[in-house]
Protein backbone atom coordinates (compact mmCIF):
# COMPACT_ATOMS: atom_id res chain seq x y z
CA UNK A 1 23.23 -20.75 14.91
CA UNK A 2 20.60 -21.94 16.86
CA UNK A 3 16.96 -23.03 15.59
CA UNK A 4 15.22 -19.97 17.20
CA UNK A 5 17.63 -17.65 16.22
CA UNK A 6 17.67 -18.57 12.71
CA UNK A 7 13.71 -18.34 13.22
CA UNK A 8 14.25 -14.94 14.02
CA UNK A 9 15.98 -13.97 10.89
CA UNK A 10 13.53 -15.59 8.97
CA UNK A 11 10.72 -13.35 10.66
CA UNK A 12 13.02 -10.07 10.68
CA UNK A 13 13.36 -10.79 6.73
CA UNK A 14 9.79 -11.45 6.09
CA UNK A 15 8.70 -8.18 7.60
CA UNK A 16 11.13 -5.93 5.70
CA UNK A 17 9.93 -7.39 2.58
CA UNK A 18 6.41 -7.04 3.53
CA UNK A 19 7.07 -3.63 4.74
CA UNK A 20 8.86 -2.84 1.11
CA UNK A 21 5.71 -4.26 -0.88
CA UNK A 22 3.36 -1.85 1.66
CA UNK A 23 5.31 0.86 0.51
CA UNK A 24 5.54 -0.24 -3.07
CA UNK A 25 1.55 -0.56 -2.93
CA UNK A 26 1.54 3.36 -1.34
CA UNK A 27 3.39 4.60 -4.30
CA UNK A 28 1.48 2.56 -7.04
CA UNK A 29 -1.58 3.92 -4.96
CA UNK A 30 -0.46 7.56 -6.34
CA UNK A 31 0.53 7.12 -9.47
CA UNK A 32 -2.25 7.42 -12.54
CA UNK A 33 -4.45 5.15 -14.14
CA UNK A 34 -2.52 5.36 -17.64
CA UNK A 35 0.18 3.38 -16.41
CA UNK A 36 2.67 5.21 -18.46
CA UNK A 37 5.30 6.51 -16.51
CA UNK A 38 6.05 10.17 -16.28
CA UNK A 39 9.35 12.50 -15.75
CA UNK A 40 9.05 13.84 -12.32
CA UNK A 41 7.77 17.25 -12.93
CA UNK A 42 10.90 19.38 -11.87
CA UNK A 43 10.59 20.96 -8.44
CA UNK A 44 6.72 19.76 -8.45
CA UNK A 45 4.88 20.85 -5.11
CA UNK A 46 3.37 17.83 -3.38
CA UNK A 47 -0.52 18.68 -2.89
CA UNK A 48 -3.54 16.83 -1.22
CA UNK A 49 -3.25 14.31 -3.97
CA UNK A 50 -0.27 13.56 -4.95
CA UNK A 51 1.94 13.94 -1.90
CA UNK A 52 3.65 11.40 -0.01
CA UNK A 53 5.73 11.50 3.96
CA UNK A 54 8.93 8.94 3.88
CA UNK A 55 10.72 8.62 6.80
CA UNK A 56 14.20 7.51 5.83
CA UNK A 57 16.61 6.47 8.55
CA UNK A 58 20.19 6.86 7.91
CA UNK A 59 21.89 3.92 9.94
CA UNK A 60 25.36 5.16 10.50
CA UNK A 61 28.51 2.93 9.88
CA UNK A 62 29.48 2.67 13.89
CA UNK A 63 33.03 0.76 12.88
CA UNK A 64 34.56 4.16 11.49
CA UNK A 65 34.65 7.34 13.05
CA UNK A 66 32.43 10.47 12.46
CA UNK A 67 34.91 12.35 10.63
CA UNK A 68 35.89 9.70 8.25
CA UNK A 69 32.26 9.01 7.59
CA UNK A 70 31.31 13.17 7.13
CA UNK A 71 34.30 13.14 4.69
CA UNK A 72 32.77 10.98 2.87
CA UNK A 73 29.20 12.43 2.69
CA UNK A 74 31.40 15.58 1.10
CA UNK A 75 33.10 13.59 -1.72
CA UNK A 76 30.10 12.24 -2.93
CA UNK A 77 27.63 15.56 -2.05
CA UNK A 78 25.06 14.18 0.07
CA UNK A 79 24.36 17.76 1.57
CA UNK A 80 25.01 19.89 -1.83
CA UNK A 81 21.96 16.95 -2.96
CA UNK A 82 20.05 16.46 -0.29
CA UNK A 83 17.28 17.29 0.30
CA UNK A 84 16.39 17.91 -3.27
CA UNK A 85 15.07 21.10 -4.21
CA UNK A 86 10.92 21.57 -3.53
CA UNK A 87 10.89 18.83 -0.87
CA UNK A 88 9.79 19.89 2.66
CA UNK A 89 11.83 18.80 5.20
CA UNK A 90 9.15 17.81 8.02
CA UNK A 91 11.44 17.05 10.43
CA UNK A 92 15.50 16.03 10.73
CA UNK A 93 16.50 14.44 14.13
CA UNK A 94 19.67 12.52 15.34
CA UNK A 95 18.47 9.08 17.14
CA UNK A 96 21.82 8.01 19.19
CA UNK A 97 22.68 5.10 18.52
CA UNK A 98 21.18 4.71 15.07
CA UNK A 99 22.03 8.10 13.32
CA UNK A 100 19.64 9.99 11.70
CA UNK A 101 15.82 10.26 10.84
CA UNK A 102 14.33 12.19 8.29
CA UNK A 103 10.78 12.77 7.24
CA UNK A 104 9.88 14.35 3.91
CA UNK A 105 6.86 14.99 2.30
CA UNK A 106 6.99 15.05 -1.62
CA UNK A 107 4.97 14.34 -4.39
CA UNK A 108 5.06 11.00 -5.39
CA UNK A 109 6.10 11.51 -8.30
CA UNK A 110 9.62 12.51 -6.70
CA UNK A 111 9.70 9.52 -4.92
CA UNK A 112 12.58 8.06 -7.32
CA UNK A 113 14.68 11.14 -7.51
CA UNK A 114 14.87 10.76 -3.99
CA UNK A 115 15.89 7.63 -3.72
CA UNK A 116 18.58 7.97 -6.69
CA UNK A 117 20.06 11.08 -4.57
CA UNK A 118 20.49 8.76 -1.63
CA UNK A 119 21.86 5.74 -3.14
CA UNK A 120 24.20 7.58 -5.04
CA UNK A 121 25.30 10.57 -1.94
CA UNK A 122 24.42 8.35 1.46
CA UNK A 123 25.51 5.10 0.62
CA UNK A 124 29.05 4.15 2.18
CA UNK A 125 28.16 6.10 5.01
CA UNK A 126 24.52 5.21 6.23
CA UNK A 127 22.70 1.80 5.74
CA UNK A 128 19.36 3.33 4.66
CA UNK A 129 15.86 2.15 5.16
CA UNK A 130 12.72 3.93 3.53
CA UNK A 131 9.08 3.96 5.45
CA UNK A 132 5.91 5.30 4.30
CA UNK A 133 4.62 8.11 6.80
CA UNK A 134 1.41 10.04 7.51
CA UNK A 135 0.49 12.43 10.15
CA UNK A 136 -1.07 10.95 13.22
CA UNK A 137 -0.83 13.28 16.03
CA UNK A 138 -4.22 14.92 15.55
CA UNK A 139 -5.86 11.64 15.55
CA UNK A 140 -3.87 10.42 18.25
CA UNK A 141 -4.47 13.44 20.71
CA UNK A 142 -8.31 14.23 19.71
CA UNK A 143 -8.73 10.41 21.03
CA UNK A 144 -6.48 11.39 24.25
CA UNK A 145 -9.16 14.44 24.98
CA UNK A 146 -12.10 11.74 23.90
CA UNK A 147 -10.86 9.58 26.66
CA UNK A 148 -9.85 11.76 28.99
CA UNK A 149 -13.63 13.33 29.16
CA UNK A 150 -15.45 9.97 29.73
């Protein structure tokens, strides 16, 4: 392995884990000042402040074939689980190539519960990887109509 390529790596690793302490630091943002932890409140409707948007993708296992790997999200219930109960589904989409991308929008204090359900239905089948979301378009396009006016 050459020098830049193990460079690489290095970088690629350093970002994940700064990308997983971001979206530690988003869900520690939400989470009250008693530092006791609570039980989720059971189908708990996020609101202006307490709700989160993760965008998980599911990375699909490309050395077995889709039936095997749908089989699988049977046995172990991934669609009986997910998505839980109470959490909006903002949007679902297949990326070719990669597999699929899904954005929720839950309280944080669901946050686990998700992420239980997918190690324990998605595994085996998808590689997973967990991002912190928020909403830009109306940001994004009010600056497109700023710009296009001057």
């Amino acid at each position: 392995m050459g020098r830049s390529t193990r460079s690489l790596k290095v970088i690629s690793q350093l970002a994940r884990s700064l990308m997983a302490m971001v979206a530690m630091a988003a869900v520690l943002s939400f989470s009250s000042g008693a530092g006791a932890q609570t039980a989720p409140a059971e189908n708990a409707p996020p609101t202006a402040d307490n709700a989160v948007m993760l965008t998980v993708f599911f990375k699909h296992d490309q050395s077995r074939p889709l039936s095997e790997l749908n089989a699988q999200l049977e046995r172990q219930g991934f669609y009986k689980a997910f998505p839980p109960t109470g959490i909006e589904v903002v949007s679902w989409y297949v990326m070719m190539g990669i597999g699929q991308v899904v954005t929720l929008r839950l309280p944080a204090s669901r946050l686990r519960e998700v992420n239980r359900i997918l190690e324990n239905t998605a595994w085996g089948s998808y590689r997973t990887e967990f991002y912190p979301t928020y909403d830009y378009k109306p940001t994004g396009l009010a600056s497109h109509e700023k710009a296009q006016t001057k």
